[in-house]
N, C-alpha and C. Protein backbone atom coordinates (compact mmCIF):
# COMPACT_ATOMS: atom_id res chain seq x y z
N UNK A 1 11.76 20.64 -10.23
CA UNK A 1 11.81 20.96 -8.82
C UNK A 1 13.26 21.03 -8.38
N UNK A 2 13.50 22.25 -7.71
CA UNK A 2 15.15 22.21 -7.58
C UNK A 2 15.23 22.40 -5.74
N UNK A 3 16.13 21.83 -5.10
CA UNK A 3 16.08 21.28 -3.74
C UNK A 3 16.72 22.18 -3.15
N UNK A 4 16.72 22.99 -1.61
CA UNK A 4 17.21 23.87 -1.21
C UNK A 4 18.56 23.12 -0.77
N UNK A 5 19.41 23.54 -0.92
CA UNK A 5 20.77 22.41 -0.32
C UNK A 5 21.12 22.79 1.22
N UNK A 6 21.33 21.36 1.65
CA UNK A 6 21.20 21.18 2.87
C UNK A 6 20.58 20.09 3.42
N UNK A 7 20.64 19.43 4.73
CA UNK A 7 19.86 18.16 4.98
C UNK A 7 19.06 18.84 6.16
N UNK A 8 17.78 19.04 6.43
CA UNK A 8 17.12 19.10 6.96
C UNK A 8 16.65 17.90 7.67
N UNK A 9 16.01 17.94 8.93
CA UNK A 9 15.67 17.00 9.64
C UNK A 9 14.33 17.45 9.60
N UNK A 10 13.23 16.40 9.92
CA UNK A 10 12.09 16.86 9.91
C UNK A 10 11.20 17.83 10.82
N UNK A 11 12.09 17.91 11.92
CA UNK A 11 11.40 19.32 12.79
C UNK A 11 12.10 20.64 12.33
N UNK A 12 13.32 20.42 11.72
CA UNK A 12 13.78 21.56 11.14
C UNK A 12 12.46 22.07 9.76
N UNK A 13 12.06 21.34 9.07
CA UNK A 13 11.38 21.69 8.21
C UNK A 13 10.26 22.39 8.57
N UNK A 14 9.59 21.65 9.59
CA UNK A 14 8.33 22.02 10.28
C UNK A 14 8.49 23.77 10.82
N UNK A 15 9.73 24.11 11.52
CA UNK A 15 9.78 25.20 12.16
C UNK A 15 10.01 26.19 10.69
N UNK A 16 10.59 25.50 9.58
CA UNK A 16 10.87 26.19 8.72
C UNK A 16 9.37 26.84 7.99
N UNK A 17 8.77 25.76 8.06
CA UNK A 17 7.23 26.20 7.13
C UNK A 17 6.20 26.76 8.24
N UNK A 18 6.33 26.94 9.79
CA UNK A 18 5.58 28.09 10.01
C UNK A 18 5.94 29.41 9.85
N UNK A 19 6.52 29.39 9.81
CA UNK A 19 7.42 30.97 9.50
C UNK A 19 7.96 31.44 8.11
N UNK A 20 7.11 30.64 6.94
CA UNK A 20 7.68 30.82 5.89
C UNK A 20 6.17 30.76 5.14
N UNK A 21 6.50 31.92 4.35
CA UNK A 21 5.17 32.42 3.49
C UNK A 21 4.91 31.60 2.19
N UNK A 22 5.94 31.38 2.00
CA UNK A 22 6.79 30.05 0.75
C UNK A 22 6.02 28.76 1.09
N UNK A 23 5.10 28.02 0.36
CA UNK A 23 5.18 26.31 1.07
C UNK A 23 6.47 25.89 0.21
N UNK A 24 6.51 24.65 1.03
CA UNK A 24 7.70 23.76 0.79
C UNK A 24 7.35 22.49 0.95
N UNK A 25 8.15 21.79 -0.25
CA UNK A 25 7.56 20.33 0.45
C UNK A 25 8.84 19.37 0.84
N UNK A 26 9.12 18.34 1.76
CA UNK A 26 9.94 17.67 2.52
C UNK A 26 9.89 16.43 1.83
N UNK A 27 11.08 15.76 1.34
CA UNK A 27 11.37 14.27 1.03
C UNK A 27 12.75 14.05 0.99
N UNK A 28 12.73 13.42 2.38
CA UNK A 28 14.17 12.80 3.08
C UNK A 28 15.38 13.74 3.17
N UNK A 29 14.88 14.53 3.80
CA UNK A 29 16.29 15.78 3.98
C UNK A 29 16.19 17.05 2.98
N UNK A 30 15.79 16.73 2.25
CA UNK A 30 15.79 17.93 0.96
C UNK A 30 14.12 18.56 1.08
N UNK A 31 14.15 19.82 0.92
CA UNK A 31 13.11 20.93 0.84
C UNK A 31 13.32 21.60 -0.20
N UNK A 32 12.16 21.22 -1.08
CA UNK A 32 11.51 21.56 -2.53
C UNK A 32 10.47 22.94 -2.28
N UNK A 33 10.78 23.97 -2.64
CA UNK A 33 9.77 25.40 -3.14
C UNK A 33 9.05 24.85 -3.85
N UNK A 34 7.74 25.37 -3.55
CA UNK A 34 6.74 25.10 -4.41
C UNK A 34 6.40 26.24 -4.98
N UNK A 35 6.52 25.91 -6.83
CA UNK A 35 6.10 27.24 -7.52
C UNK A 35 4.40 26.89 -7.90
N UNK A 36 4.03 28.33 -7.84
CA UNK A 36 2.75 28.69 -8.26
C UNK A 36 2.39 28.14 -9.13
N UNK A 37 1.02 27.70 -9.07
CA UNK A 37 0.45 27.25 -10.36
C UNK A 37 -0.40 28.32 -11.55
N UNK A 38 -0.64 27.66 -12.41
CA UNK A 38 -1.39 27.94 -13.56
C UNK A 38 -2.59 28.57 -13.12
N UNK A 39 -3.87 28.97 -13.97
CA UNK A 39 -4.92 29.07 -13.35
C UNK A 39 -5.73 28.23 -13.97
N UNK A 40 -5.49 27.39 -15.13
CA UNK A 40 -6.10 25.89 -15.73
C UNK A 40 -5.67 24.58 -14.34
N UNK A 41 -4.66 24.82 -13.29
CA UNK A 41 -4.17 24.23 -12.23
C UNK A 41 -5.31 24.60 -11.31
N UNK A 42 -5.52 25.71 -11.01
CA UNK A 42 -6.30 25.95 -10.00
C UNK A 42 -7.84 25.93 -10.72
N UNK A 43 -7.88 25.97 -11.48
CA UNK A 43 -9.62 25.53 -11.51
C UNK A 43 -9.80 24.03 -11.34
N UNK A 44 -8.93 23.42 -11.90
CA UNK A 44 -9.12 22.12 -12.11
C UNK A 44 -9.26 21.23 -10.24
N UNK A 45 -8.41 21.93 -10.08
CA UNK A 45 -8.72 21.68 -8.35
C UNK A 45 -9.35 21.92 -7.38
N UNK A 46 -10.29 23.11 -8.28
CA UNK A 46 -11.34 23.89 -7.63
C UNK A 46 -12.44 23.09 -8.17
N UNK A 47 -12.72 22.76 -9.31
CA UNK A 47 -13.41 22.14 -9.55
C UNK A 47 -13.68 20.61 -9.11
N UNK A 48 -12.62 19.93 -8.49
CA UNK A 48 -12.79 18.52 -8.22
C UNK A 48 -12.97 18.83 -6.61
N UNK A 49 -12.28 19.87 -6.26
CA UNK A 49 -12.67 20.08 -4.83
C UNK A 49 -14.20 20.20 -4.44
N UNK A 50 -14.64 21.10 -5.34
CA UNK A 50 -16.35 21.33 -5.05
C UNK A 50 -16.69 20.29 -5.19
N UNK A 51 -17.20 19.44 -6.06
CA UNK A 51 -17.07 17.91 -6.21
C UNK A 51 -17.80 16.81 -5.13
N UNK A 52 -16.30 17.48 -5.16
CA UNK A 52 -15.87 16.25 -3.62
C UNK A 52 -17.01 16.82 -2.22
N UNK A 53 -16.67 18.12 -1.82
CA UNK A 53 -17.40 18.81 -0.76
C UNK A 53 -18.90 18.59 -0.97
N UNK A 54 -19.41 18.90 -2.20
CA UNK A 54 -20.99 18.25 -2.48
C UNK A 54 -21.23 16.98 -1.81
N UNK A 55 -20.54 16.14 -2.20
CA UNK A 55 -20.71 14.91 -2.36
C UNK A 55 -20.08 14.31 -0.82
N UNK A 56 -19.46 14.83 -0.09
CA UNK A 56 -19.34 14.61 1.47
C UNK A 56 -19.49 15.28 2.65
N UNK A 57 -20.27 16.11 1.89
CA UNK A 57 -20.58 17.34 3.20
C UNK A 57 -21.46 16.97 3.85
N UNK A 58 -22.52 15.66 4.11
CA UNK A 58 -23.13 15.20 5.63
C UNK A 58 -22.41 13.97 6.16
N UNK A 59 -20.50 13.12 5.62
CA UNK A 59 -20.44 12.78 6.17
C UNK A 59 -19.29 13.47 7.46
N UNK A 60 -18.34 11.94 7.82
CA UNK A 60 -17.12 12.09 8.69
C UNK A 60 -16.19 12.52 7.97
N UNK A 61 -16.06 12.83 6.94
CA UNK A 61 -14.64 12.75 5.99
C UNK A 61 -14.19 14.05 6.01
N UNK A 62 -13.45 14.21 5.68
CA UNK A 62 -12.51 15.52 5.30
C UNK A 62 -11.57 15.85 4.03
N UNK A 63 -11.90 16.77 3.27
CA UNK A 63 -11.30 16.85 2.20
C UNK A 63 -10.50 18.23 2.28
N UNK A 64 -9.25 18.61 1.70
CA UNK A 64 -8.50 19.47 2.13
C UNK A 64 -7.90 19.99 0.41
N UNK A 65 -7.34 20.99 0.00
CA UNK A 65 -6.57 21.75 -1.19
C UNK A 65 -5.25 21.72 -0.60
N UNK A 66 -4.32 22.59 -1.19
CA UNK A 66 -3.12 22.32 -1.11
C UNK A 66 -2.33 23.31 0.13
N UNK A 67 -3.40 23.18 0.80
CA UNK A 67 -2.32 23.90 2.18
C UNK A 67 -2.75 23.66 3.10
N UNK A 68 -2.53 22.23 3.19
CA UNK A 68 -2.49 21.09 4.51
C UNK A 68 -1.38 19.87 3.94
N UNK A 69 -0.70 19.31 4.89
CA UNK A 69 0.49 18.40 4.36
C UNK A 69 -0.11 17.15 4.54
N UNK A 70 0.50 16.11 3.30
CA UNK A 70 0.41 14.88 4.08
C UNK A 70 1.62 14.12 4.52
N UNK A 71 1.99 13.19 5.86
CA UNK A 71 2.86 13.04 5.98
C UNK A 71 3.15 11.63 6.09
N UNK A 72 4.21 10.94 6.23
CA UNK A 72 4.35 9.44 6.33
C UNK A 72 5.99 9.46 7.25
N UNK A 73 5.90 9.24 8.01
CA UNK A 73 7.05 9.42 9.06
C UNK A 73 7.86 10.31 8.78
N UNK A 74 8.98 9.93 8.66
CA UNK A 74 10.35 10.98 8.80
C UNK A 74 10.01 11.25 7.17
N UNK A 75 9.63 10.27 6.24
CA UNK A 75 9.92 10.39 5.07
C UNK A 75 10.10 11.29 4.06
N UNK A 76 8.39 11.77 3.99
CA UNK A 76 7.97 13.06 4.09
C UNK A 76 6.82 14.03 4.44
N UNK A 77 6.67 14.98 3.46
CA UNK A 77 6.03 15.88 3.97
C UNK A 77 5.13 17.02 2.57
N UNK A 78 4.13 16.62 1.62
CA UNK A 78 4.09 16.78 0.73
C UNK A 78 2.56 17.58 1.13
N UNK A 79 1.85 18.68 -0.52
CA UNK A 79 1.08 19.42 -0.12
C UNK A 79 0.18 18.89 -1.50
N UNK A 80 -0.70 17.94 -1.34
CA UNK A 80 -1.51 17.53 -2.72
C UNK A 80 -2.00 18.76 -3.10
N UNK A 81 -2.46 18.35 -4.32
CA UNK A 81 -3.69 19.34 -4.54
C UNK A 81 -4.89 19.36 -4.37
N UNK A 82 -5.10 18.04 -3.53
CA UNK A 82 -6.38 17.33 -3.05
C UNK A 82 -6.35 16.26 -2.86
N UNK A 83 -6.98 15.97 -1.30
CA UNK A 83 -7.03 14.88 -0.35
C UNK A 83 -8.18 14.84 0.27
N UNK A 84 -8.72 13.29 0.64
CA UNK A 84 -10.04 13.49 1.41
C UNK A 84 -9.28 12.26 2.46
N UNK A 85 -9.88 12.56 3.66
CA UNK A 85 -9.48 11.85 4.80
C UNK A 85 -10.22 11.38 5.73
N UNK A 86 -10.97 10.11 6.36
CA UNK A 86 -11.92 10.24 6.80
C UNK A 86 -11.32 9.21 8.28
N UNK A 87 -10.45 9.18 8.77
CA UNK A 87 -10.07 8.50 9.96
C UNK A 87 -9.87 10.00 11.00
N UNK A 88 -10.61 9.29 12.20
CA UNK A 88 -10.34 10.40 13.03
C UNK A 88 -8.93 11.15 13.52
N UNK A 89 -8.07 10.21 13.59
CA UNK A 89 -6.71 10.16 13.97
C UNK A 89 -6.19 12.03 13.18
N UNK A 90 -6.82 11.69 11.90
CA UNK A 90 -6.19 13.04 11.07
C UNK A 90 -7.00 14.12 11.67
N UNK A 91 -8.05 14.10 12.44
CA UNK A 91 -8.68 15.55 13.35
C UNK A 91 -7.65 15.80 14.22
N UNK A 92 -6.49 15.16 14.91
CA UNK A 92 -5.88 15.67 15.73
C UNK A 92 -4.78 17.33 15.54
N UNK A 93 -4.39 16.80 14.20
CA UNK A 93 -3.35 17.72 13.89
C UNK A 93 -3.42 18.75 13.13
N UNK A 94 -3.91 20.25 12.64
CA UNK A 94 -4.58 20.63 11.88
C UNK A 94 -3.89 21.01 10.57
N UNK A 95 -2.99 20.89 10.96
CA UNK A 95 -1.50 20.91 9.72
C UNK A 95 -0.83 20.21 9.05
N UNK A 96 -0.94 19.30 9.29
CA UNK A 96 -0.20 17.29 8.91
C UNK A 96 -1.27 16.70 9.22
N UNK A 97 -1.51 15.65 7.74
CA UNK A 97 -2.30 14.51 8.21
C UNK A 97 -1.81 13.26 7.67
N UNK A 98 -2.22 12.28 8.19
CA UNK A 98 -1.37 11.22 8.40
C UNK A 98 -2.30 9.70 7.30
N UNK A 99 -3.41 9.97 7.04
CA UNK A 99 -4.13 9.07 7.35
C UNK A 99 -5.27 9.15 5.70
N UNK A 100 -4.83 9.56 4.71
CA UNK A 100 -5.62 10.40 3.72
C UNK A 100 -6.00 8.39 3.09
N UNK A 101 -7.51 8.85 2.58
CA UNK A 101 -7.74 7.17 1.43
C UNK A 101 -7.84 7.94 0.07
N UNK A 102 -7.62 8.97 -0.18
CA UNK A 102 -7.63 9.76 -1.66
C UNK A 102 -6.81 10.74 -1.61
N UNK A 103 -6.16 10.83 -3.08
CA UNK A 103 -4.91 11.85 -3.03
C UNK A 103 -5.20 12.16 -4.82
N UNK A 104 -5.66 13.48 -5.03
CA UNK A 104 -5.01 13.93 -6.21
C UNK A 104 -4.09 14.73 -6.62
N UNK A 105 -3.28 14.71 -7.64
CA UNK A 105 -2.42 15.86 -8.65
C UNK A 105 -2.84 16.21 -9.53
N UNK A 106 -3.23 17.51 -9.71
CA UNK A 106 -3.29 18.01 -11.12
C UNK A 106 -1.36 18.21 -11.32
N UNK A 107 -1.31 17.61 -12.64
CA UNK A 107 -0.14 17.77 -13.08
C UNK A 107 0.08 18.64 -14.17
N UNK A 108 1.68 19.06 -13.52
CA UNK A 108 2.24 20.58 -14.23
C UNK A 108 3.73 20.03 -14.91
N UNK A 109 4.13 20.76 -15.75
CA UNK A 109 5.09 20.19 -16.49
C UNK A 109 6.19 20.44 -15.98
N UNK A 110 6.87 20.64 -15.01
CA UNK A 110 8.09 20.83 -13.70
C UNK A 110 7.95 19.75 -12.55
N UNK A 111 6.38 19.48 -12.88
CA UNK A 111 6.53 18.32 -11.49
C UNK A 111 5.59 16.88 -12.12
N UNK A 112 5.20 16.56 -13.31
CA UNK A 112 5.09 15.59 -13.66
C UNK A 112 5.03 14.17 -13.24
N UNK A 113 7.04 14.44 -14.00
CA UNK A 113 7.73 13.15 -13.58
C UNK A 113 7.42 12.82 -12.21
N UNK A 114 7.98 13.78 -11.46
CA UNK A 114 7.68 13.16 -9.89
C UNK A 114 6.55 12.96 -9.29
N UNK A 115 5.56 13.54 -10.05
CA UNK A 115 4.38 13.03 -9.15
C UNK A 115 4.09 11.88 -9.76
N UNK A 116 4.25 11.44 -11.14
CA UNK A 116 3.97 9.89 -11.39
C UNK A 116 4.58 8.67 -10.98
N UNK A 117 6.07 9.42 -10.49
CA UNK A 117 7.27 8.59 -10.01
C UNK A 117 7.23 8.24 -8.35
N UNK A 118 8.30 9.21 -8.14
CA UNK A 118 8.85 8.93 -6.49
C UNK A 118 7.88 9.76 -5.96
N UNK A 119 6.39 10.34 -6.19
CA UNK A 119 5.82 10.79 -5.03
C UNK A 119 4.89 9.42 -5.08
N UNK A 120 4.64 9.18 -6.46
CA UNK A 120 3.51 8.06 -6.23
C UNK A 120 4.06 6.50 -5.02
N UNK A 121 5.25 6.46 -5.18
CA UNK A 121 6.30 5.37 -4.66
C UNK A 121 6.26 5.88 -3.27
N UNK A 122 6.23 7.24 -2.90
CA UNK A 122 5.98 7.73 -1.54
C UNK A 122 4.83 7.24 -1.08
N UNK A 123 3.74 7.79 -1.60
CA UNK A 123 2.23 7.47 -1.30
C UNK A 123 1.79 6.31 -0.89
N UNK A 124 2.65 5.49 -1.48
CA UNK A 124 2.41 3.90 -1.51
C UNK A 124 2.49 3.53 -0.45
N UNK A 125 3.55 4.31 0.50
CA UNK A 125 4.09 3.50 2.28
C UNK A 125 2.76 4.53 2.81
N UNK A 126 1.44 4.94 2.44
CA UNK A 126 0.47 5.41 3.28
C UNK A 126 -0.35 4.01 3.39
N UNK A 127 -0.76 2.90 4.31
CA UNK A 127 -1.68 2.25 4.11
C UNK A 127 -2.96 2.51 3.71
N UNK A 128 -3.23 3.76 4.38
CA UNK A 128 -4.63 4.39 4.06
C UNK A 128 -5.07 4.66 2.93
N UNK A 129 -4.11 5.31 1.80
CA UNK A 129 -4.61 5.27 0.43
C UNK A 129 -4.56 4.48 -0.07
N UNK A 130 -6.22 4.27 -0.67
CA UNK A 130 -7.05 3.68 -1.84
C UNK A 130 -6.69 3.61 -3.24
N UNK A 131 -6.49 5.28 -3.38
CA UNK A 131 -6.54 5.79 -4.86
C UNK A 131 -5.70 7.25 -4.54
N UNK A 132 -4.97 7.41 -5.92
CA UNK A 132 -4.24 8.22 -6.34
C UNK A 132 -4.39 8.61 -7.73
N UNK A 133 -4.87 9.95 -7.64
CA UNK A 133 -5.27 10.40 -8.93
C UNK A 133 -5.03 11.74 -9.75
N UNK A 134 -4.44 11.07 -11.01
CA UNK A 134 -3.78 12.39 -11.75
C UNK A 134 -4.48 13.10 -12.78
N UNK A 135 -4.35 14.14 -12.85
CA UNK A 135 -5.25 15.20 -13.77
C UNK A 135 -4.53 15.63 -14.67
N UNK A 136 -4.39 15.68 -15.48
CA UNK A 136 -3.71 16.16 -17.15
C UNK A 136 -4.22 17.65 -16.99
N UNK A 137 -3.38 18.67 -17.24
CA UNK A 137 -3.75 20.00 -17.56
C UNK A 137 -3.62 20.50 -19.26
N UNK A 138 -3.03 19.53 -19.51
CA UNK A 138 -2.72 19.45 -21.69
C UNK A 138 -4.05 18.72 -22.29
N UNK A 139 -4.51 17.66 -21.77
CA UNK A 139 -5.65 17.10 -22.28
C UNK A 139 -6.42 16.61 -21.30
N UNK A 140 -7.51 16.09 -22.03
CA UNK A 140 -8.85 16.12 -20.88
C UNK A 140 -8.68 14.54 -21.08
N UNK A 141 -8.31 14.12 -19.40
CA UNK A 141 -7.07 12.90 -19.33
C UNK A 141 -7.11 12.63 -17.66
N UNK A 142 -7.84 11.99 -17.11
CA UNK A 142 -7.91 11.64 -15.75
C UNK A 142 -7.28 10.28 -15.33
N UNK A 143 -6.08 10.20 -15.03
CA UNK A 143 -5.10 8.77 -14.92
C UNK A 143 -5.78 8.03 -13.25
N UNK A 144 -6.58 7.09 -12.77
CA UNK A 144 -6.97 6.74 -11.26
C UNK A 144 -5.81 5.65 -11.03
N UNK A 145 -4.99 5.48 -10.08
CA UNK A 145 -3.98 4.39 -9.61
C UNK A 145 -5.17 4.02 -8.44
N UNK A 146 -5.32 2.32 -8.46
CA UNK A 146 -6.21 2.20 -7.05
C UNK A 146 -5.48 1.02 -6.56
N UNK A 147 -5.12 0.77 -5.21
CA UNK A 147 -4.79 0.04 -4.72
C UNK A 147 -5.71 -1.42 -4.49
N UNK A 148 -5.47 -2.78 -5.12
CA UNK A 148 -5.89 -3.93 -5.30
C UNK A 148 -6.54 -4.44 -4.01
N UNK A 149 -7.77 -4.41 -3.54
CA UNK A 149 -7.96 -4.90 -2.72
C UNK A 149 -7.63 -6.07 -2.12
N UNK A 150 -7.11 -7.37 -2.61
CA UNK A 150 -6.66 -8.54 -2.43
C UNK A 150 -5.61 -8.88 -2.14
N UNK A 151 -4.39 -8.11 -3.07
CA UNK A 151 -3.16 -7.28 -3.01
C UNK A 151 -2.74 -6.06 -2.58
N UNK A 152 -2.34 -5.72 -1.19
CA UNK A 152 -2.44 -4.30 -0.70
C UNK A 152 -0.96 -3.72 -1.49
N UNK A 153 0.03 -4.60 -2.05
CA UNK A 153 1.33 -3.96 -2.86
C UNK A 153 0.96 -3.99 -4.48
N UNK A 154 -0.57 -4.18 -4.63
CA UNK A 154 -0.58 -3.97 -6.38
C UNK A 154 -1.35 -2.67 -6.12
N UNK A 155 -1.15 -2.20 -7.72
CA UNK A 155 -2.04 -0.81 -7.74
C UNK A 155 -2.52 -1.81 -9.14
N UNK A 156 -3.81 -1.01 -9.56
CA UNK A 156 -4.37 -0.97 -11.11
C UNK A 156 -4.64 0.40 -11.59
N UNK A 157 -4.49 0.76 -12.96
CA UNK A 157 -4.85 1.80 -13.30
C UNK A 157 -6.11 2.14 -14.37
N UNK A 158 -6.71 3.28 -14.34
CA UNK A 158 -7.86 3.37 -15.06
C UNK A 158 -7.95 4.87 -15.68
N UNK A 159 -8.38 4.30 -16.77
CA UNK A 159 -7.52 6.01 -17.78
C UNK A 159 -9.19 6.89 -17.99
N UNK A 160 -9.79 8.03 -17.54
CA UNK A 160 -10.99 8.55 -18.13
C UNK A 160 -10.30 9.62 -19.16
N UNK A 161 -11.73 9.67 -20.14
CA UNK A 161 -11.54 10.77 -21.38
C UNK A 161 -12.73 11.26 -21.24
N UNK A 162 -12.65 12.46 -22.48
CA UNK A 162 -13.98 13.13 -22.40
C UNK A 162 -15.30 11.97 -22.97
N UNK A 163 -16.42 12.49 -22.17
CA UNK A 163 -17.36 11.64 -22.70
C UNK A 163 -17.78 10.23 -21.46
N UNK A 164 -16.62 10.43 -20.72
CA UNK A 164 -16.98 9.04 -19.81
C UNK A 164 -17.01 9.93 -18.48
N UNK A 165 -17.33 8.79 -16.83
CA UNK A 165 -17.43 9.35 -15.80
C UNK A 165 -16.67 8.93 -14.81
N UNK A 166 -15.87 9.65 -13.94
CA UNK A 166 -14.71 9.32 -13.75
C UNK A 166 -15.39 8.64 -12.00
N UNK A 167 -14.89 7.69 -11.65
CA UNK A 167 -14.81 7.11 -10.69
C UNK A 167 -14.29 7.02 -9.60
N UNK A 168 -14.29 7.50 -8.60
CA UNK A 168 -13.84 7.74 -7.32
C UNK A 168 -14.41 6.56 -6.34
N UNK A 169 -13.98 5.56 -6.05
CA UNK A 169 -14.39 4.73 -5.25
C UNK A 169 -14.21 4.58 -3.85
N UNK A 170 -12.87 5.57 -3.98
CA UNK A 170 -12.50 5.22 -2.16
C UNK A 170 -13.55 6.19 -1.42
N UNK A 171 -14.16 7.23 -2.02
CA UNK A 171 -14.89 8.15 -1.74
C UNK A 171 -17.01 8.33 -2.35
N UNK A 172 -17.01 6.80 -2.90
CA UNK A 172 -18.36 6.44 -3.73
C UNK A 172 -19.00 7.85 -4.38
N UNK A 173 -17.49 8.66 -5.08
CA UNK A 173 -18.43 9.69 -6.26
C UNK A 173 -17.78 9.27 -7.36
N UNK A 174 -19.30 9.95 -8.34
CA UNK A 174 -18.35 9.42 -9.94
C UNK A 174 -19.17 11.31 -10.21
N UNK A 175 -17.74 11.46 -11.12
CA UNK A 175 -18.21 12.97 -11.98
C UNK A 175 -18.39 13.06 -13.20
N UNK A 176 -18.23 13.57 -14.27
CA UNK A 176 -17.90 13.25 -15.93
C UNK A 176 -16.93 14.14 -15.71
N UNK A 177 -16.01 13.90 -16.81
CA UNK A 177 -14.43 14.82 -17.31
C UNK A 177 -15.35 16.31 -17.57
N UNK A 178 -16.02 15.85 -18.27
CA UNK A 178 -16.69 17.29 -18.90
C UNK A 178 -16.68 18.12 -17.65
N UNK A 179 -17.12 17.69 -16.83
CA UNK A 179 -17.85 18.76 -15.29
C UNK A 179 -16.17 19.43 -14.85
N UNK A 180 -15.58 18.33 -14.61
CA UNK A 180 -14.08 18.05 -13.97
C UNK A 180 -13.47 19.38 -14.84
N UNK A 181 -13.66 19.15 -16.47
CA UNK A 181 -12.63 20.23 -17.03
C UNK A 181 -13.59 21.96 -17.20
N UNK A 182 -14.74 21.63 -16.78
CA UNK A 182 -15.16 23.13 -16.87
C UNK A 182 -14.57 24.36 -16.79
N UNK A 183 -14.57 25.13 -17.93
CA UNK A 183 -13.98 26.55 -17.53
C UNK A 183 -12.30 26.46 -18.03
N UNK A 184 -12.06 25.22 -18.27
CA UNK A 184 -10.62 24.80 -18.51
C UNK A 184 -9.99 24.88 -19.97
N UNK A 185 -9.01 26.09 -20.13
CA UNK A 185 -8.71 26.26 -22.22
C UNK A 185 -7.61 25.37 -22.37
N UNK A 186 -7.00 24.35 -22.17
CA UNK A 186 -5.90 23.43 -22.40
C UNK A 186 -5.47 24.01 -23.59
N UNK A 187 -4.16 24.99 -23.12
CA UNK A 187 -3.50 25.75 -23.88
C UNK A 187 -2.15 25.12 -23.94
């Protein structure tokens, strides 16, 4: 990920991404282009998205793809590849939400590191998220980070493979990898 140079303030960014066909994502002054994904990227997110929508479409919640932001003050300003949100507070704004208890990445080999790193370290100042969850696009490899109920500053982690069913708790669905990687040639 290479940073547009310059320090942006966070309404500068905002005015920047309605008027820009480009998303971008915001962390502390610097604005990151977001390059296109794969299409093993986009199924995989299509696929956990449907998922998810099955499985919450009579309640309050809200689940969103990657062109809605989530935000955490000035800090930043990032575009998952899937979020479900179920506090009303996030109906206010239809563009930023504030308030997500699930966050996934399918991960790409340019943004990896950072999504296991300093976005996960971002995520962390959301109280609202539960769980944070990464998707392997090389192997059929579902990484869940869940925040310790007892301990709101521990996470635990839980690794699925093929053959098992992956667990979503902040959201009470479980899927199998198999369903998750459908359609998917891990090339």
């Amino acid at each position: 990920m290479i940073a547009i140079p310059s320090g942006f303030s966070p309404q500068d960014y905002l005015a920047i991404e309605q008027e820009n066909t480009i998303r971008h994502e915001y962390r502390r002054g610097l604005v990151y282009a977001i390059a296109g994904g794969s299409d093993d990227h986009s199924r995989l997110s299509v696929n956990l998205l449907t998922e998810i929508n099955l499985h919450l479409r009579d309640s309050d919640c809200q689940f969103f793809s990657g062109d809605v932001k989530v935000n955490y003050a000035d800090d930043f300003f990032y575009y998952p590849d899937a979020f479900v949100t179920c506090d009303q507070r996030d109906r206010k704004d239809r563009y930023v939400k504030r308030y997500p208890k699930l966050i996934a990445e399918v991960l790409s080999p340019s943004t990896e590191e950072f999504d296991r790193g300093m976005k996960f370290e971002d995520y962390q100042s959301l109280d609202s998220l539960e769980e944070y969850v990464l998707i392997s696009q090389t192997e059929m490899r579902v990484e869940c980070r869940r925040r310790v109920a007892s301990n709101r500053n521990q996470w635990e982690t839980e690794l699925y493979r093929l053959g098992e069913r992956i667990s979503l708790k902040s959201i009470g669905l479980e899927v199998t990898v198999a369903d998750l990687y459908r359609g998917i040639s891990l090339t």
